[in-house]
N, C-alpha and C. Protein backbone atom coordinates (compact mmCIF):
# COMPACT_ATOMS: atom_id res chain seq x y z
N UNK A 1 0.86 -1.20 0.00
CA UNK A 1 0.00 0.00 0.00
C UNK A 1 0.89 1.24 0.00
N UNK A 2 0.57 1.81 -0.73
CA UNK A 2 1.05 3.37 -0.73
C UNK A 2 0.76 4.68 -0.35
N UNK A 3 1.65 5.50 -0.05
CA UNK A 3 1.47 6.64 0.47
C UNK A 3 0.01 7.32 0.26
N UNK A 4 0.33 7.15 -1.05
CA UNK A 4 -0.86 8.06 -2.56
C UNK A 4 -2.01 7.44 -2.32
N UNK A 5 -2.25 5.85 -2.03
CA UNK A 5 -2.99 4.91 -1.80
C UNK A 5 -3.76 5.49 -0.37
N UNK A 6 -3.02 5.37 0.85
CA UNK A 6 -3.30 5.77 1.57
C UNK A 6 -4.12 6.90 2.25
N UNK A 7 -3.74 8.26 1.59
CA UNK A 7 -4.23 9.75 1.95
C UNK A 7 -5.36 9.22 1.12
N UNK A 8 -5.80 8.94 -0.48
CA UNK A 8 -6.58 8.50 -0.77
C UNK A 8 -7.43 8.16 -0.41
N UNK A 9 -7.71 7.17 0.63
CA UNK A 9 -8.34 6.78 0.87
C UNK A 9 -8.97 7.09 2.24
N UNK A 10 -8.55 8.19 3.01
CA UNK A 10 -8.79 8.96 4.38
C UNK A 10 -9.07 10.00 3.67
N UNK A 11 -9.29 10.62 2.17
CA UNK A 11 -10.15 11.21 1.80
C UNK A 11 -11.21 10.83 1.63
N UNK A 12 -11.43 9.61 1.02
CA UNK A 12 -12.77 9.36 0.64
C UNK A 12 -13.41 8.37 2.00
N UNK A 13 -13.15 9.17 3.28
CA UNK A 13 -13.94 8.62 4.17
C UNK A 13 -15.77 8.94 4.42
N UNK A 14 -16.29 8.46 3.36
CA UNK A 14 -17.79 8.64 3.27
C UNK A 14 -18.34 8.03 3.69
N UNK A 15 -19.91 8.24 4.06
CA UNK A 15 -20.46 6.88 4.57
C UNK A 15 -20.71 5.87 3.69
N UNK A 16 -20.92 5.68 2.34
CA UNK A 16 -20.55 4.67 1.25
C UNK A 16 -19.44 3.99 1.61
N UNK A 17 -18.44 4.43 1.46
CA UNK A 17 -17.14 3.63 1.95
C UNK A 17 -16.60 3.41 3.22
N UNK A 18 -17.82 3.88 4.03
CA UNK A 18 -17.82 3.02 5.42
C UNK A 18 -18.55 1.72 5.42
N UNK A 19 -19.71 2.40 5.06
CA UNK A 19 -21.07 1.08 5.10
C UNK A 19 -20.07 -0.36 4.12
N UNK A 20 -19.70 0.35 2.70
CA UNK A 20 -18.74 -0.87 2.05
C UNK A 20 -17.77 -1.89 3.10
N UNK A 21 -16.52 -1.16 3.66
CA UNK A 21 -15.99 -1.23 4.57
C UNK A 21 -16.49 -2.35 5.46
N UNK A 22 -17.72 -2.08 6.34
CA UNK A 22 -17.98 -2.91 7.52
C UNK A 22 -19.19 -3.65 6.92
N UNK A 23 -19.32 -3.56 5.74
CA UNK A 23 -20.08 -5.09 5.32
C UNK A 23 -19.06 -5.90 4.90
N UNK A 24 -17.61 -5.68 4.49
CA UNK A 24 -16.53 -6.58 3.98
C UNK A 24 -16.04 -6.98 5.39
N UNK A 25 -16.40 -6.02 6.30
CA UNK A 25 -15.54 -6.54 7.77
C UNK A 25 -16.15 -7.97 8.51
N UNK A 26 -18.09 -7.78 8.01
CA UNK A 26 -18.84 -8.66 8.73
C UNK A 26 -18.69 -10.02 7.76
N UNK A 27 -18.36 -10.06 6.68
CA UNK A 27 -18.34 -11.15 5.23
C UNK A 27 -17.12 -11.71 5.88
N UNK A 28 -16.15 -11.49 6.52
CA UNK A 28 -14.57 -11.20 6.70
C UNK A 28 -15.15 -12.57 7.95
N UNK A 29 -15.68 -11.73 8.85
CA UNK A 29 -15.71 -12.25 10.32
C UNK A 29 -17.12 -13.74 10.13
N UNK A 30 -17.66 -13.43 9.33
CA UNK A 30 -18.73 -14.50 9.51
C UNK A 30 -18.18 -16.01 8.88
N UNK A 31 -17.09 -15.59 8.16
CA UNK A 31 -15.97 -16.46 7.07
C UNK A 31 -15.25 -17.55 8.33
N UNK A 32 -14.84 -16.47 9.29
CA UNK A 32 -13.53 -17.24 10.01
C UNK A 32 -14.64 -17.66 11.08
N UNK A 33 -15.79 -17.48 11.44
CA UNK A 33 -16.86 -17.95 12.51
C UNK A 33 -17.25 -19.25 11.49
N UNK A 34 -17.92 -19.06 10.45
CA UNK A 34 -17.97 -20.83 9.61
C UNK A 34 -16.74 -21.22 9.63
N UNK A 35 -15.10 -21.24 9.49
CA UNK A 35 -13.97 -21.87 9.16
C UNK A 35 -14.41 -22.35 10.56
N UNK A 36 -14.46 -21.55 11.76
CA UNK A 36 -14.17 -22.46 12.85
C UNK A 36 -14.69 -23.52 13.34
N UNK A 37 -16.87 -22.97 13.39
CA UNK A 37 -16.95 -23.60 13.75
C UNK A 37 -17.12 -25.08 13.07
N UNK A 38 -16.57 -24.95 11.52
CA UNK A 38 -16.06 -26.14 10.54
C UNK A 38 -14.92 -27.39 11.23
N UNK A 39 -14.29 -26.88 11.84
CA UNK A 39 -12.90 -27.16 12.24
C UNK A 39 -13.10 -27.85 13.15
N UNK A 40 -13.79 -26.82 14.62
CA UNK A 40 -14.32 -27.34 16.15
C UNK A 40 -15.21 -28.92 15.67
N UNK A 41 -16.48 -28.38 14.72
CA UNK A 41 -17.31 -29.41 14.79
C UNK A 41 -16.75 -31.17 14.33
């Protein structure tokens, strides 16, 4: 990641690219909650 990349993207702190953001965070987390409880079971 880059500098350019970076400021970039703490510009475009909108709520679009929040809401984006923490639906990739919950896709992210619901992923490693099925891997586990795949694993446990």
């Amino acid at each position: 990641v880059t500098e350019a990349g970076i400021k970039c993207l703490r510009e475009r702190k909108t709520q679009i690219t929040n809401l984006h953001f923490e639906r990739a965070l919950l896709e992210i987390l619901d992923k490693e909650h099925n891997v586990k409880e795949y694993i446990y079971s």
